[in-house]
ModelCIF file with pLDDT and N, C-alpha, C, O atoms, coordinates in Angstrom:
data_MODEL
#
_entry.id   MODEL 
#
_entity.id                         1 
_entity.type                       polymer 
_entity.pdbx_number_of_molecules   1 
#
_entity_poly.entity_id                      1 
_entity_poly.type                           'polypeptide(L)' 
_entity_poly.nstd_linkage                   no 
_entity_poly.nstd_monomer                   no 
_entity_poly.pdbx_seq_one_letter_code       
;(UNK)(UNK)(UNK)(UNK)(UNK)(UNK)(UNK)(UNK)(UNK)(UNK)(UNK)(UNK)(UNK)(UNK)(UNK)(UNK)
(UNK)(UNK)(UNK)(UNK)(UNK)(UNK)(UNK)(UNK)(UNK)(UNK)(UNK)(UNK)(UNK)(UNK)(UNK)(UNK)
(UNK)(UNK)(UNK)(UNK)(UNK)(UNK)(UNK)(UNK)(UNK)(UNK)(UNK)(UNK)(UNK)(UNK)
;
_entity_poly.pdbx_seq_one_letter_code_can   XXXXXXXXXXXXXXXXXXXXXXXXXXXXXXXXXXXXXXXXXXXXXX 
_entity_poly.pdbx_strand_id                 A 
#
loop_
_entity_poly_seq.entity_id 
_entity_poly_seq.num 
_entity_poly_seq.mon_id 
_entity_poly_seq.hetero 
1 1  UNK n 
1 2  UNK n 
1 3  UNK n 
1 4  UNK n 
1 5  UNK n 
1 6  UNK n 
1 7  UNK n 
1 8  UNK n 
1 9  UNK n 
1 10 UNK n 
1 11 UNK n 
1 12 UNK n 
1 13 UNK n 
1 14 UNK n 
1 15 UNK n 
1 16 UNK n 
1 17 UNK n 
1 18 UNK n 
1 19 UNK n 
1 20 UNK n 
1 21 UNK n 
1 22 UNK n 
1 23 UNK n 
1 24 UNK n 
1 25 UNK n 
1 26 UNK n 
1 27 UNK n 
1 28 UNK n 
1 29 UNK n 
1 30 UNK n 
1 31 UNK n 
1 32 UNK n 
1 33 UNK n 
1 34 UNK n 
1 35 UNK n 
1 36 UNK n 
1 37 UNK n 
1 38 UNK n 
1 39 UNK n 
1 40 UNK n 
1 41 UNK n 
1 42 UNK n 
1 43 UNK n 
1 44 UNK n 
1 45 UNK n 
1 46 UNK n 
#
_struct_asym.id          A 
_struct_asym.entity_id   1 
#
loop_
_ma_qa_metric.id 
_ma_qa_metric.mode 
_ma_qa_metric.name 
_ma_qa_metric.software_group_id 
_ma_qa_metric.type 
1 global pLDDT . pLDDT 
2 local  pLDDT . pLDDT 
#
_ma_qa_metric_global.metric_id      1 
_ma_qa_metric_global.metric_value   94.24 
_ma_qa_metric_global.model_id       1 
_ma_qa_metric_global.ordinal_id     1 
#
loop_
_ma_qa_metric_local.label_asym_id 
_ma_qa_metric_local.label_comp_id 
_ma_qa_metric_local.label_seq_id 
_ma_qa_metric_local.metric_id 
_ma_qa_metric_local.metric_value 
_ma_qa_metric_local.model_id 
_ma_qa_metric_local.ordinal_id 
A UNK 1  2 85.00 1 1  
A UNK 2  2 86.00 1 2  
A UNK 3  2 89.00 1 3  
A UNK 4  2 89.00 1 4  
A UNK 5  2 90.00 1 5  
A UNK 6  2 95.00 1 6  
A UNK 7  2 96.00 1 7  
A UNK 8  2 94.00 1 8  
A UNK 9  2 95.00 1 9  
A UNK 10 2 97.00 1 10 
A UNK 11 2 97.00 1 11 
A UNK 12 2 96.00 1 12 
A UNK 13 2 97.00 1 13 
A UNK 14 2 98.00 1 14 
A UNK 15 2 97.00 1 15 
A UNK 16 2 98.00 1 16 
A UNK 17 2 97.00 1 17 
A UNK 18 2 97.00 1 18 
A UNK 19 2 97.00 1 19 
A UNK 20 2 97.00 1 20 
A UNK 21 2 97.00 1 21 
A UNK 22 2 96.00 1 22 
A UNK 23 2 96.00 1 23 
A UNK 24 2 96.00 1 24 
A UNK 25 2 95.00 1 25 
A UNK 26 2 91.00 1 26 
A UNK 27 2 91.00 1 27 
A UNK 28 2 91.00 1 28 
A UNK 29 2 89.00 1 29 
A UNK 30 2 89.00 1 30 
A UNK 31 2 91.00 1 31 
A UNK 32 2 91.00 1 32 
A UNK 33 2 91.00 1 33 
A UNK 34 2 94.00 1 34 
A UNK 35 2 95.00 1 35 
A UNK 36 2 95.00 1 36 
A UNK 37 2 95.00 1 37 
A UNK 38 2 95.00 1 38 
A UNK 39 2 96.00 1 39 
A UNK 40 2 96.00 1 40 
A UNK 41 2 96.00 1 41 
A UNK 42 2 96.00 1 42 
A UNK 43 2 97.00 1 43 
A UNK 44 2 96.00 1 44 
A UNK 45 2 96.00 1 45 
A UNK 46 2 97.00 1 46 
#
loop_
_atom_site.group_PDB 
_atom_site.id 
_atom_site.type_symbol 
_atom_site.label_atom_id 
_atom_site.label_alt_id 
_atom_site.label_comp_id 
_atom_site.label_asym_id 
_atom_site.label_entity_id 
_atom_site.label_seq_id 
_atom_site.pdbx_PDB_ins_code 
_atom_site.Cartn_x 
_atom_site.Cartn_y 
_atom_site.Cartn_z 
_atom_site.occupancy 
_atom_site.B_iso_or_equiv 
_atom_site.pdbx_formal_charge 
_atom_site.auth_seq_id 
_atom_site.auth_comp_id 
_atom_site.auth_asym_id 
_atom_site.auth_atom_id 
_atom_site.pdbx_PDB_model_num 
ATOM 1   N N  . UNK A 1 1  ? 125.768 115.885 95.541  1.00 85.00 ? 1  UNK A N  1 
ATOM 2   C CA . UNK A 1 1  ? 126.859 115.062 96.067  1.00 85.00 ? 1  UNK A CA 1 
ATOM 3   C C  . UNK A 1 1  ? 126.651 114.652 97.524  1.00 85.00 ? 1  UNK A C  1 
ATOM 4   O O  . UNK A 1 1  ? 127.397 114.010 98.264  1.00 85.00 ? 1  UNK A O  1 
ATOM 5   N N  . UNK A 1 2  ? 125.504 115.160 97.740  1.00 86.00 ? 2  UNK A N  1 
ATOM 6   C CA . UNK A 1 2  ? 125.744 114.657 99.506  1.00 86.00 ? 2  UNK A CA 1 
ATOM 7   C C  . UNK A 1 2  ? 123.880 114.380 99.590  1.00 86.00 ? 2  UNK A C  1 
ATOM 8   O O  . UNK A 1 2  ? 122.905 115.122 99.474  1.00 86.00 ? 2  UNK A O  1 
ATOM 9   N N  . UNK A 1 3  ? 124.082 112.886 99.856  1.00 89.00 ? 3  UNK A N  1 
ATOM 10  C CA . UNK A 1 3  ? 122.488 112.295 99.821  1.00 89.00 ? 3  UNK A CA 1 
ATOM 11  C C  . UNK A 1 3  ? 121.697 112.484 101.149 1.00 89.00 ? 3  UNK A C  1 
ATOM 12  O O  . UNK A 1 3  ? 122.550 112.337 102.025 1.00 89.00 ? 3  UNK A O  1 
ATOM 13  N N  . UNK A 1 4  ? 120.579 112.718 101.700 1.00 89.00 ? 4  UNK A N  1 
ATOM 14  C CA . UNK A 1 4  ? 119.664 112.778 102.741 1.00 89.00 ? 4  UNK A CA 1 
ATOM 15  C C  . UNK A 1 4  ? 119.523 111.293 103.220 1.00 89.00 ? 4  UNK A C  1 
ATOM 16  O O  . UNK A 1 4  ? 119.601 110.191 102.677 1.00 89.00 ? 4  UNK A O  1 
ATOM 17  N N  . UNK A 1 5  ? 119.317 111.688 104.289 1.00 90.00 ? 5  UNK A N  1 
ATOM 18  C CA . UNK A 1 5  ? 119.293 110.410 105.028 1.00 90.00 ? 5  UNK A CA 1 
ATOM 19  C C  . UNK A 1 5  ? 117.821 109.405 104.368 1.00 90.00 ? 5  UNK A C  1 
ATOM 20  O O  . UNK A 1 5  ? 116.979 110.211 103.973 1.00 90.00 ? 5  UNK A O  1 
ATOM 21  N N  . UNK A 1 6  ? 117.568 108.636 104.262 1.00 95.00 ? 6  UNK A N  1 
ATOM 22  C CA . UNK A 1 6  ? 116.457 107.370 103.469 1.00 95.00 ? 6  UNK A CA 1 
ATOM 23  C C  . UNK A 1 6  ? 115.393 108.356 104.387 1.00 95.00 ? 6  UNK A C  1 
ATOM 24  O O  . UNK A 1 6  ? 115.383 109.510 103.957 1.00 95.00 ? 6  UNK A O  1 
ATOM 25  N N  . UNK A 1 7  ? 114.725 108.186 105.264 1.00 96.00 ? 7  UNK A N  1 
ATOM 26  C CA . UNK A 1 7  ? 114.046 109.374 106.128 1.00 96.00 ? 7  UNK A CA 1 
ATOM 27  C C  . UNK A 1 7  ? 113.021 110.340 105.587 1.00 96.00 ? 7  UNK A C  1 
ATOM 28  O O  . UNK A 1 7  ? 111.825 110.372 105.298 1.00 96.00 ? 7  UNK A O  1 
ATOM 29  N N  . UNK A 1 8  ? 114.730 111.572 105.602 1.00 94.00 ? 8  UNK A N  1 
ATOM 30  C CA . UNK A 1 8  ? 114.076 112.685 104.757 1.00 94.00 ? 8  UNK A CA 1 
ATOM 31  C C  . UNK A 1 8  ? 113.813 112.361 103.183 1.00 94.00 ? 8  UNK A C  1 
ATOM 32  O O  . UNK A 1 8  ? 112.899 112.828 102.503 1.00 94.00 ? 8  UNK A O  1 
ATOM 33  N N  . UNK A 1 9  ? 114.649 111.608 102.833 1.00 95.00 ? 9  UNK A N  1 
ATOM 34  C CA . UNK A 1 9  ? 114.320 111.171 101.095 1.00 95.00 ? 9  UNK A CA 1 
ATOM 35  C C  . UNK A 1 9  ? 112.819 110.692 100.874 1.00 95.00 ? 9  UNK A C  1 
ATOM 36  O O  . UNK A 1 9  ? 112.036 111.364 100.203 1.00 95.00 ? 9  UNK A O  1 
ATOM 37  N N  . UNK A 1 10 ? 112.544 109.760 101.343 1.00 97.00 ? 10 UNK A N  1 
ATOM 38  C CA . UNK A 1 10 ? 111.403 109.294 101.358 1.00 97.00 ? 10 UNK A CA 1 
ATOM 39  C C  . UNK A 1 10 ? 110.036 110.491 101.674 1.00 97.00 ? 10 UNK A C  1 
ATOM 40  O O  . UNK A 1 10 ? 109.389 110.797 100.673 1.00 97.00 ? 10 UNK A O  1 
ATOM 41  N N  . UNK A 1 11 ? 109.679 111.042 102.818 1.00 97.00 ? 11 UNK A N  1 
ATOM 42  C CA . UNK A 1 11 ? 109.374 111.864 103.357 1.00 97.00 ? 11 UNK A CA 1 
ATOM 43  C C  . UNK A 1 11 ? 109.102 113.037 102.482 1.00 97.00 ? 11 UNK A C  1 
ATOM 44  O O  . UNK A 1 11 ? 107.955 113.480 102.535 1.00 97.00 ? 11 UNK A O  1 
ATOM 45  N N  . UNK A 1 12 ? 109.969 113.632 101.668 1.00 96.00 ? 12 UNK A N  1 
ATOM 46  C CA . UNK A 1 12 ? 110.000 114.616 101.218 1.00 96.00 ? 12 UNK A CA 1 
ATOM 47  C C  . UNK A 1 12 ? 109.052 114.572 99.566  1.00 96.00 ? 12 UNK A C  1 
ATOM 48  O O  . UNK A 1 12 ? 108.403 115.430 98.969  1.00 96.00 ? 12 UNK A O  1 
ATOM 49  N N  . UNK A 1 13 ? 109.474 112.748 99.191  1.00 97.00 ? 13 UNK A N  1 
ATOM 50  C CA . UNK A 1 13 ? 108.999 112.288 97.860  1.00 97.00 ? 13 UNK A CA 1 
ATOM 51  C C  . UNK A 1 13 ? 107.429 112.147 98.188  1.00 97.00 ? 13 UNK A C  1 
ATOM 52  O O  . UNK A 1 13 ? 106.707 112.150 97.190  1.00 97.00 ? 13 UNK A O  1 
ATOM 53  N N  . UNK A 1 14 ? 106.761 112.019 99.498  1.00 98.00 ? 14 UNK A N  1 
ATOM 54  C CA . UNK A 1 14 ? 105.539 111.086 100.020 1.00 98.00 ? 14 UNK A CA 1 
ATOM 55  C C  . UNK A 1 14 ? 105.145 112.793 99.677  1.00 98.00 ? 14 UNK A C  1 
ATOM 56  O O  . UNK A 1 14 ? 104.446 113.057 98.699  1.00 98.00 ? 14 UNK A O  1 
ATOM 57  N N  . UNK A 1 15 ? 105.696 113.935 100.632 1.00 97.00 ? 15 UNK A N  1 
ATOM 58  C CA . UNK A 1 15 ? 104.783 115.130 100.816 1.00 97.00 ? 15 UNK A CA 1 
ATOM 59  C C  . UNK A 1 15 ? 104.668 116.119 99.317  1.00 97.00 ? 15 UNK A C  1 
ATOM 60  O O  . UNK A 1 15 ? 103.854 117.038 99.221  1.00 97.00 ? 15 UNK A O  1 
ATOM 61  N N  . UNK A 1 16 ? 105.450 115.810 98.417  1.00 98.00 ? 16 UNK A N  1 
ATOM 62  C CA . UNK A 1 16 ? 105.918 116.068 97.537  1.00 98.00 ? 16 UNK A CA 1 
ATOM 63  C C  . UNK A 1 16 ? 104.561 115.742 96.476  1.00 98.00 ? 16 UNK A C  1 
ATOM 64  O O  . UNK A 1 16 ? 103.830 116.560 95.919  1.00 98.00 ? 16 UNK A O  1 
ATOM 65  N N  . UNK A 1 17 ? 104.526 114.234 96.428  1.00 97.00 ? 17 UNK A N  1 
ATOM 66  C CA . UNK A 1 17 ? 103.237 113.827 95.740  1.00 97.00 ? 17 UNK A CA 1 
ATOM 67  C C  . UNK A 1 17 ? 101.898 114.344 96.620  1.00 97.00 ? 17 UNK A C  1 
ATOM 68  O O  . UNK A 1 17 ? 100.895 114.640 95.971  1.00 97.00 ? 17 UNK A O  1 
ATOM 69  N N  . UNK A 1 18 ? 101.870 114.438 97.839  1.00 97.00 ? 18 UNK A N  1 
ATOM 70  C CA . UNK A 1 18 ? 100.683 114.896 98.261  1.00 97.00 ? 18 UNK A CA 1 
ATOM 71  C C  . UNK A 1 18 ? 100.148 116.585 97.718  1.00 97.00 ? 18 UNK A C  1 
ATOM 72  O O  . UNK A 1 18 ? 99.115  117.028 97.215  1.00 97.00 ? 18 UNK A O  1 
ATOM 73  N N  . UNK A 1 19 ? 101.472 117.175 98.140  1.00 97.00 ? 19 UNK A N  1 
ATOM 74  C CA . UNK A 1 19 ? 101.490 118.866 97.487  1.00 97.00 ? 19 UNK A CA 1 
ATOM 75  C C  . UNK A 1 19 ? 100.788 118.396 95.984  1.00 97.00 ? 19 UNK A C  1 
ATOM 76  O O  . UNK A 1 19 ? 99.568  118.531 95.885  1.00 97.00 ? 19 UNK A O  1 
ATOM 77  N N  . UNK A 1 20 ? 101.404 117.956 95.054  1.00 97.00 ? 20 UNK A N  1 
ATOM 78  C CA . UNK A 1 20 ? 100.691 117.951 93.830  1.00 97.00 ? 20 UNK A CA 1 
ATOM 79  C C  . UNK A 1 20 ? 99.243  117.336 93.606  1.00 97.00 ? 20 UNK A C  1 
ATOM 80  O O  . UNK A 1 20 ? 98.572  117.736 92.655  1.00 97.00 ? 20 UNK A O  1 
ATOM 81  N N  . UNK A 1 21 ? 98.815  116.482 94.369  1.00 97.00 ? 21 UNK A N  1 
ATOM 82  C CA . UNK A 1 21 ? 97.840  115.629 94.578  1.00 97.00 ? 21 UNK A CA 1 
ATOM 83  C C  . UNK A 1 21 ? 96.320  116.578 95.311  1.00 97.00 ? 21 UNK A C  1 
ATOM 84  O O  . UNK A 1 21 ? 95.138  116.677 94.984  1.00 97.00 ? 21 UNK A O  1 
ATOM 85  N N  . UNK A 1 22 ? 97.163  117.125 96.409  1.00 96.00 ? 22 UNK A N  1 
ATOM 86  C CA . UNK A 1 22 ? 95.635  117.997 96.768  1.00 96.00 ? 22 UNK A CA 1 
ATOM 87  C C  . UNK A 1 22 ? 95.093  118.515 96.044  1.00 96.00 ? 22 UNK A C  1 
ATOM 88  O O  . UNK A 1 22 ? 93.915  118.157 96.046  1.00 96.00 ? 22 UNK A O  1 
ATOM 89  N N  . UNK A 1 23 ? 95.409  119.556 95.040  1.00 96.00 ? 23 UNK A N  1 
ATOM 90  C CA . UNK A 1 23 ? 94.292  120.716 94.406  1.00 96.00 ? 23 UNK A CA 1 
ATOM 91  C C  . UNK A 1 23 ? 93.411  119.822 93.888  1.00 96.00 ? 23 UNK A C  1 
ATOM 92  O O  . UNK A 1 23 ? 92.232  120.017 93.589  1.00 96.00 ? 23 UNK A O  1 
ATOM 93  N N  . UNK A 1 24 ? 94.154  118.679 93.787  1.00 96.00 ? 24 UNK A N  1 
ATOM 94  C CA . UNK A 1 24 ? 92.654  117.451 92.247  1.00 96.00 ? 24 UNK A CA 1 
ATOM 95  C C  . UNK A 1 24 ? 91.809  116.641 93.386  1.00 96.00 ? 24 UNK A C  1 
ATOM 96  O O  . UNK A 1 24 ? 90.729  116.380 92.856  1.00 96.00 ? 24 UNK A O  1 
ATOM 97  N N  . UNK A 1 25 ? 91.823  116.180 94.585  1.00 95.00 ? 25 UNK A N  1 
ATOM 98  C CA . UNK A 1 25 ? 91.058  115.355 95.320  1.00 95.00 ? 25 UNK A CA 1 
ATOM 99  C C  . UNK A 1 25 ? 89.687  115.904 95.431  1.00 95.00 ? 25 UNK A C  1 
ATOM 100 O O  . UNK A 1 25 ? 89.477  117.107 95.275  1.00 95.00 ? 25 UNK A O  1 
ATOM 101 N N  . UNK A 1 26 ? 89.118  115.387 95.593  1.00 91.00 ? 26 UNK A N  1 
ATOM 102 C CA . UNK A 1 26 ? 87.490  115.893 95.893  1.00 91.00 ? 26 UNK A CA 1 
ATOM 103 C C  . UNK A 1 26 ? 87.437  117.143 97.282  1.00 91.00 ? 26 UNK A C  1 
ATOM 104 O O  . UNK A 1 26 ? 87.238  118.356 97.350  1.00 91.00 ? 26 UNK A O  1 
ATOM 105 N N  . UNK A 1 27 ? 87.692  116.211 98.101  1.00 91.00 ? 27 UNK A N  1 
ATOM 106 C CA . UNK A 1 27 ? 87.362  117.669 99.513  1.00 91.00 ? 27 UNK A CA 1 
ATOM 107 C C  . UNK A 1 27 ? 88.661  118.623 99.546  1.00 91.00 ? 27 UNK A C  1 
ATOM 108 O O  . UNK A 1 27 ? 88.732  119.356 100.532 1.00 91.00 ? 27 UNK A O  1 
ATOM 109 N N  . UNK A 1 28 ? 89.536  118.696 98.745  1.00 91.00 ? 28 UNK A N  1 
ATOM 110 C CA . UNK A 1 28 ? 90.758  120.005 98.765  1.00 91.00 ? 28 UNK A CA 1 
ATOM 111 C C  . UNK A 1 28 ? 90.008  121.640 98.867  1.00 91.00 ? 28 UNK A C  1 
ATOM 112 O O  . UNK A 1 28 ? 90.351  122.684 99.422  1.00 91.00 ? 28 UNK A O  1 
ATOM 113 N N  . UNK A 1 29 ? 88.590  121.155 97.860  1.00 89.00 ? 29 UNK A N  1 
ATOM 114 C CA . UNK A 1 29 ? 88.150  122.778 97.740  1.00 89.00 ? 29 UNK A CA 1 
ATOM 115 C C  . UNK A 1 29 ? 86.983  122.982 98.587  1.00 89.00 ? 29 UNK A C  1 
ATOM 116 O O  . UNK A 1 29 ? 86.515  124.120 98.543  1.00 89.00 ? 29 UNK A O  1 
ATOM 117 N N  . UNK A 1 30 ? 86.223  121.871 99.593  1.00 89.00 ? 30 UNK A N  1 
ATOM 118 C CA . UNK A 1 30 ? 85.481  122.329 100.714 1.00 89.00 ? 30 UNK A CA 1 
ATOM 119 C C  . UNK A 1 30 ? 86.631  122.403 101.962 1.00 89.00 ? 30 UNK A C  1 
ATOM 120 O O  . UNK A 1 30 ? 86.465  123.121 102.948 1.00 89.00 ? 30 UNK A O  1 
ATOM 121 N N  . UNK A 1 31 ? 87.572  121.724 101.801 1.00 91.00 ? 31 UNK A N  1 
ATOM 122 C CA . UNK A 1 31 ? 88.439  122.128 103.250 1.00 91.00 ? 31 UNK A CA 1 
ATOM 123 C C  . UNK A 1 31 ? 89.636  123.159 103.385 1.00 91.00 ? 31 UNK A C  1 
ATOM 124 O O  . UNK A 1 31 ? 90.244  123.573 104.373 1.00 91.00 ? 31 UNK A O  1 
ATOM 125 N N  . UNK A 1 32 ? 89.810  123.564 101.302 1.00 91.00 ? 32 UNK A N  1 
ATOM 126 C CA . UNK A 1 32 ? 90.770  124.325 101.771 1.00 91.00 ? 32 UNK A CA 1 
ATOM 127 C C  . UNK A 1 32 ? 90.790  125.663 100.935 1.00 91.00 ? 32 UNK A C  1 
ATOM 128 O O  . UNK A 1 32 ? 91.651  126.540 101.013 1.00 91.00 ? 32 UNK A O  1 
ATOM 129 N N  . UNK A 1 33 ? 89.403  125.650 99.921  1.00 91.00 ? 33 UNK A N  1 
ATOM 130 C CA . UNK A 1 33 ? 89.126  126.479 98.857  1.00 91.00 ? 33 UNK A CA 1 
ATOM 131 C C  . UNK A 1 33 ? 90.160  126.155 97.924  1.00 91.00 ? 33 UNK A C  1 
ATOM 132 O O  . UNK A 1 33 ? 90.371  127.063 97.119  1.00 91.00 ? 33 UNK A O  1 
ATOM 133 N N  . UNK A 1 34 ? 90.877  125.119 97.789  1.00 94.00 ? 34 UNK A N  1 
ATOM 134 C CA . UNK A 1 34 ? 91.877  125.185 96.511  1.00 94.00 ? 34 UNK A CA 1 
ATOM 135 C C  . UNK A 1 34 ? 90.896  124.217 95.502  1.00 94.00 ? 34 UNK A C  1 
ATOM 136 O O  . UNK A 1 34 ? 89.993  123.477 95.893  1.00 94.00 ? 34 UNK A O  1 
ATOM 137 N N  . UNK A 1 35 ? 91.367  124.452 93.988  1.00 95.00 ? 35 UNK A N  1 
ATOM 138 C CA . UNK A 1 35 ? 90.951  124.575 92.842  1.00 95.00 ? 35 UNK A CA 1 
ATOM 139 C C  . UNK A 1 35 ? 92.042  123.421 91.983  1.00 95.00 ? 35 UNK A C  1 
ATOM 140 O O  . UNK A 1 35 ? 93.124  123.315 92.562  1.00 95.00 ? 35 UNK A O  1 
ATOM 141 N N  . UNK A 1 36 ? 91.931  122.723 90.947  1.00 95.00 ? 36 UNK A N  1 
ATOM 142 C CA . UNK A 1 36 ? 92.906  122.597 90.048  1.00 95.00 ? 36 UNK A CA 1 
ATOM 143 C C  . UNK A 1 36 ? 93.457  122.877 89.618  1.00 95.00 ? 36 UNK A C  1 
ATOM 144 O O  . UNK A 1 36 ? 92.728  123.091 88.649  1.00 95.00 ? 36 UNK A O  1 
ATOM 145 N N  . UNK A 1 37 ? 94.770  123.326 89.166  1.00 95.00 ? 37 UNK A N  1 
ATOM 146 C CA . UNK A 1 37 ? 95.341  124.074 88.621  1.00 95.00 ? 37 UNK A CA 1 
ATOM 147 C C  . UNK A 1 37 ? 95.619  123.684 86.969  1.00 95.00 ? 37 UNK A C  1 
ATOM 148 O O  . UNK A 1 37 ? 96.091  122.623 86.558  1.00 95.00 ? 37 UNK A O  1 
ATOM 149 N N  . UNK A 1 38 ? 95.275  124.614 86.321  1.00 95.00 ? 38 UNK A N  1 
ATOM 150 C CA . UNK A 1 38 ? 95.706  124.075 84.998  1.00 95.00 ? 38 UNK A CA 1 
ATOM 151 C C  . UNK A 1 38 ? 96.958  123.751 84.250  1.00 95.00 ? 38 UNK A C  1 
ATOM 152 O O  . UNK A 1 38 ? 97.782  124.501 84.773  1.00 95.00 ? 38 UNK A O  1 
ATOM 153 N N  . UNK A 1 39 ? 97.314  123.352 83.713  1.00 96.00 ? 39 UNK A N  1 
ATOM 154 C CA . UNK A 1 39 ? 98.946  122.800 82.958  1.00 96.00 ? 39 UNK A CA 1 
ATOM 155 C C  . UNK A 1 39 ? 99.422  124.049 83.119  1.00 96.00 ? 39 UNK A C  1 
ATOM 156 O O  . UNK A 1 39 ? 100.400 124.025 83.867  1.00 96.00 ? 39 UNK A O  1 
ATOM 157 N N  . UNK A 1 40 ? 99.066  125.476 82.618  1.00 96.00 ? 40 UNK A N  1 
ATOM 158 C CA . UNK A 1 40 ? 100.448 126.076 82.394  1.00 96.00 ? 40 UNK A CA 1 
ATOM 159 C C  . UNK A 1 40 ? 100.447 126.903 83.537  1.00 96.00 ? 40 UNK A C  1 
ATOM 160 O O  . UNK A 1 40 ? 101.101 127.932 83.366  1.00 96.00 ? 40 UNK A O  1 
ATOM 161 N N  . UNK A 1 41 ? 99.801  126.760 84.907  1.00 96.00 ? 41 UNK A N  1 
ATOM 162 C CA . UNK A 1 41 ? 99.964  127.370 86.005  1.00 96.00 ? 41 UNK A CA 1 
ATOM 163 C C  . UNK A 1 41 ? 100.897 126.189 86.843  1.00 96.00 ? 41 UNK A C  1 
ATOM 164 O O  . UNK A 1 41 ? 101.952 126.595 87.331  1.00 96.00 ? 41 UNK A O  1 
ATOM 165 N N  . UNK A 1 42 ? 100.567 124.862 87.008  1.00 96.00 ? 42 UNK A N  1 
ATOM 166 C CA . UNK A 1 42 ? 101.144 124.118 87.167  1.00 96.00 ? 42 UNK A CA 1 
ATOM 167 C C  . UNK A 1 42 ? 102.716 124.030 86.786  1.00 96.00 ? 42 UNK A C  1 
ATOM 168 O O  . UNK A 1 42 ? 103.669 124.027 87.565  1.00 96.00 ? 42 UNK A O  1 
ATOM 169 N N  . UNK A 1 43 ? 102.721 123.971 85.572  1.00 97.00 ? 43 UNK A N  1 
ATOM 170 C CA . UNK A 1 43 ? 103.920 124.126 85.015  1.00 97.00 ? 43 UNK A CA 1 
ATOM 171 C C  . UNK A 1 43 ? 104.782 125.213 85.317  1.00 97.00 ? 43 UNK A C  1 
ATOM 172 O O  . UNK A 1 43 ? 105.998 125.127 85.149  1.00 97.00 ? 43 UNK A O  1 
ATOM 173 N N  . UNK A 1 44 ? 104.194 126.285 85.776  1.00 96.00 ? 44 UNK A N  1 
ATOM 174 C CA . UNK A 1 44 ? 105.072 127.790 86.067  1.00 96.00 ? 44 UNK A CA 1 
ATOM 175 C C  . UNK A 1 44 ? 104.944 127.717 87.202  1.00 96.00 ? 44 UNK A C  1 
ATOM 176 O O  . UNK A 1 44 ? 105.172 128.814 87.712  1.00 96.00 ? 44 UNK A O  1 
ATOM 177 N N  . UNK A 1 45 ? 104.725 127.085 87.803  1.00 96.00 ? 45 UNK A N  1 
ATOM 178 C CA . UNK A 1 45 ? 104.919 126.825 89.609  1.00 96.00 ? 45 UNK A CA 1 
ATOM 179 C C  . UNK A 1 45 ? 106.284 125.638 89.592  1.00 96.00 ? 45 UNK A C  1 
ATOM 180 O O  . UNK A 1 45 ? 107.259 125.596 90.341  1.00 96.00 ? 45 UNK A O  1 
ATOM 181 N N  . UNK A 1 46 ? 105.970 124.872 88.613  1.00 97.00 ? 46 UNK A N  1 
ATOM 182 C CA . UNK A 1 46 ? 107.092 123.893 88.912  1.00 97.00 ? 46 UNK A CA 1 
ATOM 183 C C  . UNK A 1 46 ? 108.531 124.535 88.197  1.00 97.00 ? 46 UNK A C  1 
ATOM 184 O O  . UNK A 1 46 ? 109.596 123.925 88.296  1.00 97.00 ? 46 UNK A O  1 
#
């Protein structure tokens, strides 16, 4: 019932797709050791 300012809405949707987006990019696992995660780890995180 009570909306975020356009701002944080936006913002939150941009870092939101990035969080899900790193583990699969190419340099995620030379810069950060992360891995893909598979569907049902994925899924039990979400």
């Amino acid at each position: 019932r009570s909306r975020p300012g356009q701002l944080l809405w936006r913002l939150t949707l941009l870092l939101t797709g990035v969080t899900l987006a790193l583990p699969y990019l190419p340099l995620s696992h030379r810069l950060f050791d992360f891995t893909p995660l598979p569907v049902m780890v994925l899924s039990a995180v979400l």
